[in-house]
Protein backbone atom coordinates (compact mmCIF):
# COMPACT_ATOMS: atom_id res chain seq x y z
CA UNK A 1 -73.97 31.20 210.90
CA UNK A 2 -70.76 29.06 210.93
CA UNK A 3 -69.95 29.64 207.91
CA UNK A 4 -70.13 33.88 208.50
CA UNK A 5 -68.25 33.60 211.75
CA UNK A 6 -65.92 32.24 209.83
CA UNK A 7 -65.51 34.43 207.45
CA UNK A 8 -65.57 37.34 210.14
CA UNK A 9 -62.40 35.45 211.86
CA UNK A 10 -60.64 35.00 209.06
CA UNK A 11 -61.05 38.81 207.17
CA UNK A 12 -60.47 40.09 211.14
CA UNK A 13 -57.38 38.90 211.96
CA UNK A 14 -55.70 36.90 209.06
CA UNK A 15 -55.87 39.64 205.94
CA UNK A 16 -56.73 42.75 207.42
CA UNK A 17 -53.77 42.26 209.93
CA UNK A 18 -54.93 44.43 212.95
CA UNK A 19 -54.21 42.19 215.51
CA UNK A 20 -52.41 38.80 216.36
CA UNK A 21 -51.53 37.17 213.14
CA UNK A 22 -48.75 34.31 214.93
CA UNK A 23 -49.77 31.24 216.22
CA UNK A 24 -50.59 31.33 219.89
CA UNK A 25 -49.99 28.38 222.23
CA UNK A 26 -50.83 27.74 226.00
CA UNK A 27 -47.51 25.69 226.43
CA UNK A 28 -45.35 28.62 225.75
CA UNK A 29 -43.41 27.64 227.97
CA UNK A 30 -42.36 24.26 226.36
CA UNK A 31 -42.16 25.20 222.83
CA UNK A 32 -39.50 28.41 223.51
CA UNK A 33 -37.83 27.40 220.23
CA UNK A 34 -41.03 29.03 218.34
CA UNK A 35 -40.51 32.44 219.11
CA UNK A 36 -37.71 32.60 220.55
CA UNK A 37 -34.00 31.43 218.80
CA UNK A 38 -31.93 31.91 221.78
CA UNK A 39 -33.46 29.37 223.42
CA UNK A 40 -31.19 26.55 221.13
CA UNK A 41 -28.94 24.43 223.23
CA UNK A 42 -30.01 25.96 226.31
CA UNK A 43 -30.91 21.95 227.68
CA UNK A 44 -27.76 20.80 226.96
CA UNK A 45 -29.54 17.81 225.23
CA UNK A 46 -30.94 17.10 221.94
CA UNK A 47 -34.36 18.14 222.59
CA UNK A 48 -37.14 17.20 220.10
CA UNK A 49 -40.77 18.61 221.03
CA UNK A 50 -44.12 17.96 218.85
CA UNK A 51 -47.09 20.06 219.65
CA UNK A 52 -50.61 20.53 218.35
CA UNK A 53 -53.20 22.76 218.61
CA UNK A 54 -57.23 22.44 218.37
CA UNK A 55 -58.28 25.67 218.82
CA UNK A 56 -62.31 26.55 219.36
CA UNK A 57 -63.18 23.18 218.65
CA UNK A 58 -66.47 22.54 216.79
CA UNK A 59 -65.92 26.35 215.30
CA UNK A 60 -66.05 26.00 211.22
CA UNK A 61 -62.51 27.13 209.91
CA UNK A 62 -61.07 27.22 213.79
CA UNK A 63 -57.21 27.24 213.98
CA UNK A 64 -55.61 24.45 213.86
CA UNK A 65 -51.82 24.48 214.33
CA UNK A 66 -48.73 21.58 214.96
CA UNK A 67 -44.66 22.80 215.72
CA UNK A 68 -41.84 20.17 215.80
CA UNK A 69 -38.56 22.09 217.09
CA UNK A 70 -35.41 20.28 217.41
CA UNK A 71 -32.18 21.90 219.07
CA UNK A 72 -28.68 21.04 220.62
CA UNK A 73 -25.48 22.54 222.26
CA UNK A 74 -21.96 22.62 220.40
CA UNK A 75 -18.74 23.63 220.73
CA UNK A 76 -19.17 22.70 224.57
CA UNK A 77 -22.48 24.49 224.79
CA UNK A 78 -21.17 27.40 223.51
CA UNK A 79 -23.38 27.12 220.68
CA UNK A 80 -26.57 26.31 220.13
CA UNK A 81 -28.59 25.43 216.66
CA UNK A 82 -32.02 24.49 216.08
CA UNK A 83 -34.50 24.01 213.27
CA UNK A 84 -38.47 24.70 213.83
CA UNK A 85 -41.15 24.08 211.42
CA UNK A 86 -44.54 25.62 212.37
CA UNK A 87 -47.98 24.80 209.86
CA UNK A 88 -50.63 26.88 211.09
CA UNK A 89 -54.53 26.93 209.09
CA UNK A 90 -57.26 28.86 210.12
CA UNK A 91 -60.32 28.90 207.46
CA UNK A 92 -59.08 28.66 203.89
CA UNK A 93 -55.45 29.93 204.76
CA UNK A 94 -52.52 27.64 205.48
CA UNK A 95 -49.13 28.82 206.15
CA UNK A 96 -45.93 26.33 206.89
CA UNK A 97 -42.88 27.81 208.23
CA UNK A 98 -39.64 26.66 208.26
CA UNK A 99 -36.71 28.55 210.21
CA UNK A 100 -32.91 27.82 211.58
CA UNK A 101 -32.04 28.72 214.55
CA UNK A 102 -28.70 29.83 215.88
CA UNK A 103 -27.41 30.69 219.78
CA UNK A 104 -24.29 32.63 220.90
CA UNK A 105 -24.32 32.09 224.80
CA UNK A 106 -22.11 33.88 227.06
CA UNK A 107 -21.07 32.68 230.49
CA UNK A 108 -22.05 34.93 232.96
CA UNK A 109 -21.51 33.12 236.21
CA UNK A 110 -21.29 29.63 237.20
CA UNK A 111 -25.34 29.32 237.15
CA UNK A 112 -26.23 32.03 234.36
CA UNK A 113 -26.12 32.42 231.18
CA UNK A 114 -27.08 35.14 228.07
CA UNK A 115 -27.65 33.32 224.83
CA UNK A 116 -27.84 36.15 221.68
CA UNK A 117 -29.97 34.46 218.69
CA UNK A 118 -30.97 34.31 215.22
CA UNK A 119 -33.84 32.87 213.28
CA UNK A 120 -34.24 32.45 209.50
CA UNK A 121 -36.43 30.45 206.84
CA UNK A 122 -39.21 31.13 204.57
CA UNK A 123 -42.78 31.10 205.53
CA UNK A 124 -44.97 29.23 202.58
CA UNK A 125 -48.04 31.14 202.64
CA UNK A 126 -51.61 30.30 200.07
CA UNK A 127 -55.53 30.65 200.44
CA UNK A 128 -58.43 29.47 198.70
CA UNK A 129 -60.15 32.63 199.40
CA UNK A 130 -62.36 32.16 196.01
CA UNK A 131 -64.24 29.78 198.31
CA UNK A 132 -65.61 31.77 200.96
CA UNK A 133 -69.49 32.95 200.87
CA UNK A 134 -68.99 36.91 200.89
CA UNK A 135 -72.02 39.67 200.69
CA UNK A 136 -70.14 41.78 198.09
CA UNK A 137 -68.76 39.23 195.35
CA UNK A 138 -67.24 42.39 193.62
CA UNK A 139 -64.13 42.69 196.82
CA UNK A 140 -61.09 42.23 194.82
CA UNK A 141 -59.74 40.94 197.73
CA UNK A 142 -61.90 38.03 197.29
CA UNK A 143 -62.07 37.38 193.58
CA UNK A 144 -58.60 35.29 193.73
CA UNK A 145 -56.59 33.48 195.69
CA UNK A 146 -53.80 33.53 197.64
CA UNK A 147 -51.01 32.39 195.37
CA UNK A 148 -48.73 29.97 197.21
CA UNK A 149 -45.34 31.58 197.94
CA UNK A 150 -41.92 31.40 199.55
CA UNK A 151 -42.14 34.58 201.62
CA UNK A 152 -38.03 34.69 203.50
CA UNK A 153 -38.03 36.00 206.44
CA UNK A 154 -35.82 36.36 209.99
CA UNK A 155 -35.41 37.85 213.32
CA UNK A 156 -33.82 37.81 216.84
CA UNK A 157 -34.00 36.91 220.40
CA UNK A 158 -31.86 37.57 223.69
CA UNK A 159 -32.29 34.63 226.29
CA UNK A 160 -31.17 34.58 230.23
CA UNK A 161 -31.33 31.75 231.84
CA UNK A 162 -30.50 29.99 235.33
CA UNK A 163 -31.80 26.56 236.18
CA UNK A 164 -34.00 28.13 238.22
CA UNK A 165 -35.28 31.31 236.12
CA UNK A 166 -35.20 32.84 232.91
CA UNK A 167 -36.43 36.03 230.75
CA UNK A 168 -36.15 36.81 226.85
CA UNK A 169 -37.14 38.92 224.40
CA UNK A 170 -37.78 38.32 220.67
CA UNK A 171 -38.84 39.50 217.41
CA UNK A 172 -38.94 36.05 214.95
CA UNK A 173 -40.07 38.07 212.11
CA UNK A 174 -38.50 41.43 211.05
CA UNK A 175 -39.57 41.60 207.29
CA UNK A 176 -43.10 42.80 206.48
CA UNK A 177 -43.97 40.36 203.65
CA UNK A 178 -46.99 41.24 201.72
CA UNK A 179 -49.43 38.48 200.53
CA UNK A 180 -50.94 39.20 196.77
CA UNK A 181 -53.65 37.52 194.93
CA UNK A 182 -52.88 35.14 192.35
CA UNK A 183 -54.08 36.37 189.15
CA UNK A 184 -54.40 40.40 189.46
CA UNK A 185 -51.25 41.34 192.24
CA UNK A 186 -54.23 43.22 194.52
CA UNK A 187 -52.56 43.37 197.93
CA UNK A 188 -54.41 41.38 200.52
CA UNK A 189 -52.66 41.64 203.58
CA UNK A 190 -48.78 42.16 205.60
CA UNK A 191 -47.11 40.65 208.01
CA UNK A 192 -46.63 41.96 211.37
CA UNK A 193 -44.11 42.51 213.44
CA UNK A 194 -44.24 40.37 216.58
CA UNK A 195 -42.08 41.23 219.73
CA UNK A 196 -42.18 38.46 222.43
CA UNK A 197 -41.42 39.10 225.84
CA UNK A 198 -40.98 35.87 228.25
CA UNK A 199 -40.03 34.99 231.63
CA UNK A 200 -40.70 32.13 234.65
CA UNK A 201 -39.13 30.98 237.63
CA UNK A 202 -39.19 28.04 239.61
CA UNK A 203 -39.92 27.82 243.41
CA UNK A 204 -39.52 25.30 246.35
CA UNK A 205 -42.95 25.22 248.53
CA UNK A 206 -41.62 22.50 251.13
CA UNK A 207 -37.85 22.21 252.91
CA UNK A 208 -37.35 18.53 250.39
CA UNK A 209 -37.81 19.98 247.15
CA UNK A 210 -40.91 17.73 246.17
CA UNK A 211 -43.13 20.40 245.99
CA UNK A 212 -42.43 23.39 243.60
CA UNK A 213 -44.61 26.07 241.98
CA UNK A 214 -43.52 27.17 238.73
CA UNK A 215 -45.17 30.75 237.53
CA UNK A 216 -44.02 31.65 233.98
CA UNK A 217 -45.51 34.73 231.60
CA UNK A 218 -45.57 35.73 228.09
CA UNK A 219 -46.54 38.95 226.35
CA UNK A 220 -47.03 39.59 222.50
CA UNK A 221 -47.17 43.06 221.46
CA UNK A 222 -47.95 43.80 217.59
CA UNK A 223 -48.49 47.18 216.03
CA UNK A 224 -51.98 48.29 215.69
CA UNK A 225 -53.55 45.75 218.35
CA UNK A 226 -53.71 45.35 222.04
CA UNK A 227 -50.97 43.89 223.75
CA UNK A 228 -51.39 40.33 225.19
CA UNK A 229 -50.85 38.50 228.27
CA UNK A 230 -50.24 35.12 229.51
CA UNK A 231 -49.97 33.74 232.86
CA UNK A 232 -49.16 30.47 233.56
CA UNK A 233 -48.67 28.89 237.01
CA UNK A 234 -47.75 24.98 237.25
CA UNK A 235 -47.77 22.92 240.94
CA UNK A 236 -44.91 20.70 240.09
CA UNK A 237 -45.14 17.27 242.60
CA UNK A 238 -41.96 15.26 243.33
CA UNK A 239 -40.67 16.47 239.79
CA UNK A 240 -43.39 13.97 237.94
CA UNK A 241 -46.90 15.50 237.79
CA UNK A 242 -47.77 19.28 236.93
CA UNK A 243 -50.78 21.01 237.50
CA UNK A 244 -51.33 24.23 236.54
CA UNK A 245 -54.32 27.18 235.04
CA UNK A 246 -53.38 29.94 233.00
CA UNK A 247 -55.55 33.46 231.81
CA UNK A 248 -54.94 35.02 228.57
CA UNK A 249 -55.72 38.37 228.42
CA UNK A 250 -58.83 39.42 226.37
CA UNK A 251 -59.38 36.15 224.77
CA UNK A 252 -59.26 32.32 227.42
CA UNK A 253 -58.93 31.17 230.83
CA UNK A 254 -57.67 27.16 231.11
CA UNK A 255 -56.29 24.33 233.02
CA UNK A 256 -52.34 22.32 231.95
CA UNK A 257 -51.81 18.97 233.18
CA UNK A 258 -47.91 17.35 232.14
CA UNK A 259 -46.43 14.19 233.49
CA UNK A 260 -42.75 13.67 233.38
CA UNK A 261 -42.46 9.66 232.53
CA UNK A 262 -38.83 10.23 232.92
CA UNK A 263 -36.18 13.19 233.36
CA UNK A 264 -35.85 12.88 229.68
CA UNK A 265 -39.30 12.40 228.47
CA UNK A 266 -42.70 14.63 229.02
CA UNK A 267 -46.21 14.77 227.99
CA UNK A 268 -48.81 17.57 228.47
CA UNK A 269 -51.80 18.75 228.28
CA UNK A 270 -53.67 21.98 227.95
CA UNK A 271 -57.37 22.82 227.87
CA UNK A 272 -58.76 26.62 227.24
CA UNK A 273 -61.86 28.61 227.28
CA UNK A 274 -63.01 31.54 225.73
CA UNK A 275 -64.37 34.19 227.54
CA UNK A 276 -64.45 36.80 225.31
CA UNK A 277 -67.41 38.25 222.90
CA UNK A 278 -69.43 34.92 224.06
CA UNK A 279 -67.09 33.00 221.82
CA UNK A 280 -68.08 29.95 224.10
CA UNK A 281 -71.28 29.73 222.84
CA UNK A 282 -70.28 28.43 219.40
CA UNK A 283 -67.41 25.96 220.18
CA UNK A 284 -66.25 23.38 222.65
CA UNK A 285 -63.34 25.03 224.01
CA UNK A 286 -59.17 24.70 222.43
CA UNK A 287 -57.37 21.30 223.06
CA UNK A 288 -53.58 21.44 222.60
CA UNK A 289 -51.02 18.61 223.19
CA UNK A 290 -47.39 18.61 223.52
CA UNK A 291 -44.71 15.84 223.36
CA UNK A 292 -41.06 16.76 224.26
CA UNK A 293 -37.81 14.20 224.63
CA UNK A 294 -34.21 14.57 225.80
CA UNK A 295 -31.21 12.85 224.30
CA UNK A 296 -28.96 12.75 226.64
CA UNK A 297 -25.00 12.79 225.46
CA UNK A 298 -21.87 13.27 226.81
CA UNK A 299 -22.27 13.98 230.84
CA UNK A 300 -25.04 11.31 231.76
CA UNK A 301 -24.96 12.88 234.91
CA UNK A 302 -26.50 15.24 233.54
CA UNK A 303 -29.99 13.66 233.32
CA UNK A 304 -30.30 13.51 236.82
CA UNK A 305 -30.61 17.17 237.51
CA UNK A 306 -34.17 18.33 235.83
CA UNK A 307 -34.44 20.99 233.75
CA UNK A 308 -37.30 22.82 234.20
CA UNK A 309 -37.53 25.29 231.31
């Protein structure tokens, strides 16, 4: 039975390319960089964040997916310029992906600012698809593999931000790449076009600040499959411990727990549950950790004013 859910999974949503094809990740809101390349130097630090993701644990072939994003201001945070790898596997297929990222920002006031951005790399895309138990052997779209490839790629993303809100939309991937078989060219799949929409605010429950609520959103919309949803809402105490739950549309519902060790450096946590097409019943639920760290340069004074986004 695994072994055909599997299968079902992996045909569904990774070759036939009717629905969500990017990684998806329940600390969206941590891990901007990803999707989004306007987001670069928008901590005025040199921000490194690690993340991975166990998704439907216990499920044969279940995603499984780790990001390391790294990003800094120039010119006098003018500029911004990241790099983001992303190495994403679900059944046989593994894809790594590699991109720059580039910000323009533009001062709009003295507590806003639009950042205009750019994302490029290659996506390195293969499948032992030769492997998988099928009912008709005779599918040409299962008779070879994957051949491994440097599939370029690159996209765009507009980023407002306060230090107490912000909103963005992005495409990271403009360029429909097709993936072929190895040894006969039979077309297996395409890449979608993702747009990303984001936004979040942060809010002061109690007249000293040590109480905040932090609501952010994000919503994926691909061509020839329902959008998606996220909603996110963290209880942030004394700027150290967050609590929060989140519900993905048509697919989890979950809990986020983060601790802020200092202003610079902050772990967290996410745990999710599917809800949908008794999923549940045949896995233990998606685990996904995340690991992000300031360098502080130039203004220390800077470190003492958090940055919540």
């Amino acid at each position: 039975m695994k072994r055909v859910i599997t299968f079902i999974i992996f045909a569904g949503l990774s070759l036939a390319g009717i629905a969500q094809q990017e990684a998806m990740f329940t600390h969206y809101a941590f891990n901007t960089l990803a999707i989004n390349p306007g987001y670069a130097g928008s901590r005025d630090a040199l921000t490194i964040t690690g993340l991975h993701r166990s998704q439907w644990v216990g499920f044969a072939g279940a995603p499984t997916t780790q990001t390391l994003t790294l990003h800094t201001p120039l010119m006098g945070d003018q500029i911004g310029v990241g790099l983001s790898v992303l190495n994403d596997q679900i059944g046989p297929m593994k894809s790594t992906a590699i991109n720059g990222d580039f910000a323009y920002k533009l001062k709009i006031n003295s507590k806003a600012k639009l950042a205009f951005g750019l994302k490029g790399g290659v996506n390195l895309v293969q499948a032992n698809l030769t492997n998988l138990s099928v009912n008709d052997e005779q599918d040409n779209s299962f008779t070879s593999n994957i051949k491994s490839s440097a599939l370029p790629n690159f996209g765009f993303g507009l980023y407002y931000y306060t230090t107490k809100w912000y909103a963005g939309i992005s495409t990271p991937k403009l360029l429909k790449n097709k993936f072929q078989s190895s040894n006969n060219n039979v077309e297996i799949g395409v890449e979608k076009r993702h747009l990303y929409v984001i936004g979040g605010l942060m809010l002061n429950l109690n007249a000293d600040e040590t109480l905040k609520f932090r609501p952010t959103t994000l919503i994926k919309i691909t061509e020839a499959a329902p959008a998606e949803l996220d909603l996110t809402g963290m209880l942030v105490i004394q700027d150290k411990l967050e609590l929060g739950a989140m519900f993905r549309t048509g697919d989890a519902v979950g809990v986020l727990l983060g601790y802020n060790f200092t202003p610079q450096l902050r772990l967290g946590y996410s745990f999710d549950w599917s809800f949908v097409n008794n999923t549940a019943k045949y896995n233990n639920g998606s685990h996904e950790v995340m690991l992000r760290y300031d360098f502080i340069y130039g203004d220390k004074e800077r470190v003492k004013s958090p940055r919540y986004f």
